[in-house]
C-alpha atoms as a PDB file:
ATOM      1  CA  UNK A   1      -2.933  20.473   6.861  1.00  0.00           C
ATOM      2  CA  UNK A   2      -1.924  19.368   3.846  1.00  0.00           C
ATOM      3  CA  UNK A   3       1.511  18.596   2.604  1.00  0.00           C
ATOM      4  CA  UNK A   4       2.747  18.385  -1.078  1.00  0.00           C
ATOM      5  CA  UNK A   5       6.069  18.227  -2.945  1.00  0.00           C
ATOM      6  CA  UNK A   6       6.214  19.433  -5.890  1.00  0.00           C
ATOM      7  CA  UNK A   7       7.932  16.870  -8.305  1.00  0.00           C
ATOM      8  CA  UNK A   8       9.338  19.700 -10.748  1.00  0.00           C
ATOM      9  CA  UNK A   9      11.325  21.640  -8.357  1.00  0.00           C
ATOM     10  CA  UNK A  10      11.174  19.220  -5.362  1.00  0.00           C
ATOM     11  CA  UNK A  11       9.667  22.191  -2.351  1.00  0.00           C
ATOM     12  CA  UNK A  12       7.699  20.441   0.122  1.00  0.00           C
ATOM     13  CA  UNK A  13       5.308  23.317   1.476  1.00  0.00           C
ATOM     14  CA  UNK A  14       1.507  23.463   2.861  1.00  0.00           C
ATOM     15  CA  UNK A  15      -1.646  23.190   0.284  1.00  0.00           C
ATOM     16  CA  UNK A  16      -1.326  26.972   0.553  1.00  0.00           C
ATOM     17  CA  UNK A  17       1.341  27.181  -1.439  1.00  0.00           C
ATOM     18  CA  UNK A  18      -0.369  25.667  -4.326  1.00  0.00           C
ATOM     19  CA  UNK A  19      -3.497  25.601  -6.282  1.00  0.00           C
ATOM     20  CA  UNK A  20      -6.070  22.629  -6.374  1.00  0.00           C
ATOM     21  CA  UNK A  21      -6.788  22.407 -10.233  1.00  0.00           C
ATOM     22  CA  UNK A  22      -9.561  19.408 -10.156  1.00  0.00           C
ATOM     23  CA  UNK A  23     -10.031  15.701 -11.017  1.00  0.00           C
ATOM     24  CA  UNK A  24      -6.139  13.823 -12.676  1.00  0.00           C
ATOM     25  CA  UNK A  25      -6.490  11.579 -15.769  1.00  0.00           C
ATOM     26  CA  UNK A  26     -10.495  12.394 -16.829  1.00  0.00           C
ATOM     27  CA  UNK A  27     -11.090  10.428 -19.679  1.00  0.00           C
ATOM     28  CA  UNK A  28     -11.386  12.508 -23.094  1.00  0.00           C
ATOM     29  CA  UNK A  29     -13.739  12.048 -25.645  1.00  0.00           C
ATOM     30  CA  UNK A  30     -13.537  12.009 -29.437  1.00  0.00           C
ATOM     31  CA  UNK A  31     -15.089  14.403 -31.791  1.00  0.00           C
ATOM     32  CA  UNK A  32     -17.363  11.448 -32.418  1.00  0.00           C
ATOM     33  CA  UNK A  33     -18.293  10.871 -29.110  1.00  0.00           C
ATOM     34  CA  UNK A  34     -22.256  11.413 -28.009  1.00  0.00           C
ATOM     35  CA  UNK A  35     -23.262  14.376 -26.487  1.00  0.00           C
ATOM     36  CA  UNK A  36     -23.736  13.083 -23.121  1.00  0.00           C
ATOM     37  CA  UNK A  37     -20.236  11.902 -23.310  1.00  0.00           C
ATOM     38  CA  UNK A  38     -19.282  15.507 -23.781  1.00  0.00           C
ATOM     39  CA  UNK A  39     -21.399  16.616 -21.223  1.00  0.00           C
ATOM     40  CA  UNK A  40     -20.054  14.139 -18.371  1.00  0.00           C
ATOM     41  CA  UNK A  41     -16.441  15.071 -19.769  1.00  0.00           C
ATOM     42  CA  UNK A  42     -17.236  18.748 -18.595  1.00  0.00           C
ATOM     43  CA  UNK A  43     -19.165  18.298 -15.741  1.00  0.00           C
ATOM     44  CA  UNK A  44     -19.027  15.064 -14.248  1.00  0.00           C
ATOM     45  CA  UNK A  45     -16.175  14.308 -11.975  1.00  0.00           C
ATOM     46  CA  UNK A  46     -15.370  12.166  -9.267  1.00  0.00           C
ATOM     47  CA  UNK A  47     -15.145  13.532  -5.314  1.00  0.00           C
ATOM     48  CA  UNK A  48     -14.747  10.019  -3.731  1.00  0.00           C
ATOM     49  CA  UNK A  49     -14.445   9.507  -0.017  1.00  0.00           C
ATOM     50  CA  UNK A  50     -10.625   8.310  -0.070  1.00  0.00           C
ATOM     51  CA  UNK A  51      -8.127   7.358  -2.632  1.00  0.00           C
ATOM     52  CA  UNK A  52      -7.916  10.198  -5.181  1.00  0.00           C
ATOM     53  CA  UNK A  53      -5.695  11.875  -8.261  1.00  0.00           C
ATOM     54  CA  UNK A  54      -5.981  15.238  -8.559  1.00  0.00           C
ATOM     55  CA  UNK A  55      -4.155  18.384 -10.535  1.00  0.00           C
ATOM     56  CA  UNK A  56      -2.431  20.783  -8.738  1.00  0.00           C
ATOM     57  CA  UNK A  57       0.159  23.610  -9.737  1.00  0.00           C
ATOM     58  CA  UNK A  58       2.918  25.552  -7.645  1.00  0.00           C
ATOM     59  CA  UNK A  59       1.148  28.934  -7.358  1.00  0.00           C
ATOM     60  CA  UNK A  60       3.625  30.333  -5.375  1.00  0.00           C
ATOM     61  CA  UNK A  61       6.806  28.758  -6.512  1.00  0.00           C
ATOM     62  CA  UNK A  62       7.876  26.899  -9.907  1.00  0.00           C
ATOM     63  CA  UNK A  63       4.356  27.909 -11.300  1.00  0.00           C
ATOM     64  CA  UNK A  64       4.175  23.944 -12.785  1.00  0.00           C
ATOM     65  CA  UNK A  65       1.404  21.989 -12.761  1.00  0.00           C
ATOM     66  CA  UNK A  66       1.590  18.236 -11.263  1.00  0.00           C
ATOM     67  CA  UNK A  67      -0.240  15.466 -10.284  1.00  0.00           C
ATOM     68  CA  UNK A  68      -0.881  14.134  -7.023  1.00  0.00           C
ATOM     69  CA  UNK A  69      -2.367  10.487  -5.328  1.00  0.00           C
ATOM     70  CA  UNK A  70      -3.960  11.462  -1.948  1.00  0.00           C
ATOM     71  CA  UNK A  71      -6.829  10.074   0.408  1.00  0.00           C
ATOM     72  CA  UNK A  72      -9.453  12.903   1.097  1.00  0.00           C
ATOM     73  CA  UNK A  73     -10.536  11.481   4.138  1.00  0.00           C
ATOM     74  CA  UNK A  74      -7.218  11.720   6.075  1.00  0.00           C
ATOM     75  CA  UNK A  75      -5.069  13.968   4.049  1.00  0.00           C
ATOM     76  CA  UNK A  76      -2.608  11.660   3.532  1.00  0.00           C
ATOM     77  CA  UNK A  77      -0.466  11.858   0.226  1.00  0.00           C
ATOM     78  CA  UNK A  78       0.741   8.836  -1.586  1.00  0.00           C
ATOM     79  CA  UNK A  79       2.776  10.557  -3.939  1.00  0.00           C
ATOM     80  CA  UNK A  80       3.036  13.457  -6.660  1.00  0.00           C
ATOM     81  CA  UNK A  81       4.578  13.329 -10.152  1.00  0.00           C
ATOM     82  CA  UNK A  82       4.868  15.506 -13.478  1.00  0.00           C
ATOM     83  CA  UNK A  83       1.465  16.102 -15.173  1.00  0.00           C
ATOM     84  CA  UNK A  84       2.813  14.840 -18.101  1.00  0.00           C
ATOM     85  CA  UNK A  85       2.589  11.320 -17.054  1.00  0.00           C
ATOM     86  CA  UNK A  86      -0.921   9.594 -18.462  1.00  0.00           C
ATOM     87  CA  UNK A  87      -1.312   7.365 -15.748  1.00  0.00           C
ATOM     88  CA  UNK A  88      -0.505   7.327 -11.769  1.00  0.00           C
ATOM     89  CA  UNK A  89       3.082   5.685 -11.518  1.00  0.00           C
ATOM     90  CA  UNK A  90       3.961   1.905  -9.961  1.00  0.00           C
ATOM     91  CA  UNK A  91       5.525   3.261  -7.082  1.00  0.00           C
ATOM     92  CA  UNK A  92       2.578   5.682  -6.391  1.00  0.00           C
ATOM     93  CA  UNK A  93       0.229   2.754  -6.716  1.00  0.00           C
ATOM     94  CA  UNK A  94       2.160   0.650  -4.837  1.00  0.00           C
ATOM     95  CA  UNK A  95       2.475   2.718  -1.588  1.00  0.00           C
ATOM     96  CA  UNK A  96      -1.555   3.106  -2.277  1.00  0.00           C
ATOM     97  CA  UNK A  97      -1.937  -0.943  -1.837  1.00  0.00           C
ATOM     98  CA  UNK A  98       0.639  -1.009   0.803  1.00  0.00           C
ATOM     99  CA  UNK A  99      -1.250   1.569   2.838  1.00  0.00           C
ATOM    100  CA  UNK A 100      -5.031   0.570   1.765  1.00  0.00           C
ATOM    101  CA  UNK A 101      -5.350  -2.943   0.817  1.00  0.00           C
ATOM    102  CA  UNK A 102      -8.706  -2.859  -0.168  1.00  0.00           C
ATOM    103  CA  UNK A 103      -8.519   0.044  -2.245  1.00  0.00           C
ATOM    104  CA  UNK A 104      -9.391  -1.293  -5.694  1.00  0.00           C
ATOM    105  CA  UNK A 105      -7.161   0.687  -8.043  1.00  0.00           C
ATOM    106  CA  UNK A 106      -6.821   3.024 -10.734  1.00  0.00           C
ATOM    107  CA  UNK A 107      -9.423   3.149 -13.031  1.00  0.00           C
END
């Protein structure tokens, strides 16, 4: 199962606890941005096999949304932080390189 603390009140409880709110960091797009910009902002995101950022908010606690580095193959989380931050934190990335030397970062 998986585990998450969340980084604005600091509970550690099962993914049941919270709710998954999609894809962390998408990149926006402009008012003068192409239509098929648009339309990949909306619908296109990433479900890679590993290494992964995602939303998720405290449904049954703080009610806060946060941000969380995780691998969706084993379940394992690198780390969580406030969604406020724009990109993953060193010390998230750097447990992610410690752990999965090949992984090829943050993009």
């Amino acid at each position: 199962m998986l585990t998450l603390t969340c980084p604005c009140c600091g509970v550690t409880a099962e993914e049941t606890e919270f709710a998954p709110g999609g894809e962390a960091h998408p990149k926006r797009f402009g008012p003068d941005s192409s239509d098929a910009d648009f339309e990949g902002y909306l619908f296109a995101r990433a479900n890679p096999k590993g290494v992964h950022f995602e939303r998720w908010r405290h449904a049954y606690g703080c009610g806060k949304w946060f941000l969380a580095a995780r691998c969706t193959a084993t379940l394992e989380v690198f780390g969580t932080y406030p969604a406020q931050t724009t990109a993953p934190p060193a010390d998230v990335i750097k447990k992610i390189k410690t752990k999965r030397p090949e992984w090829e970062g943050y993009k």
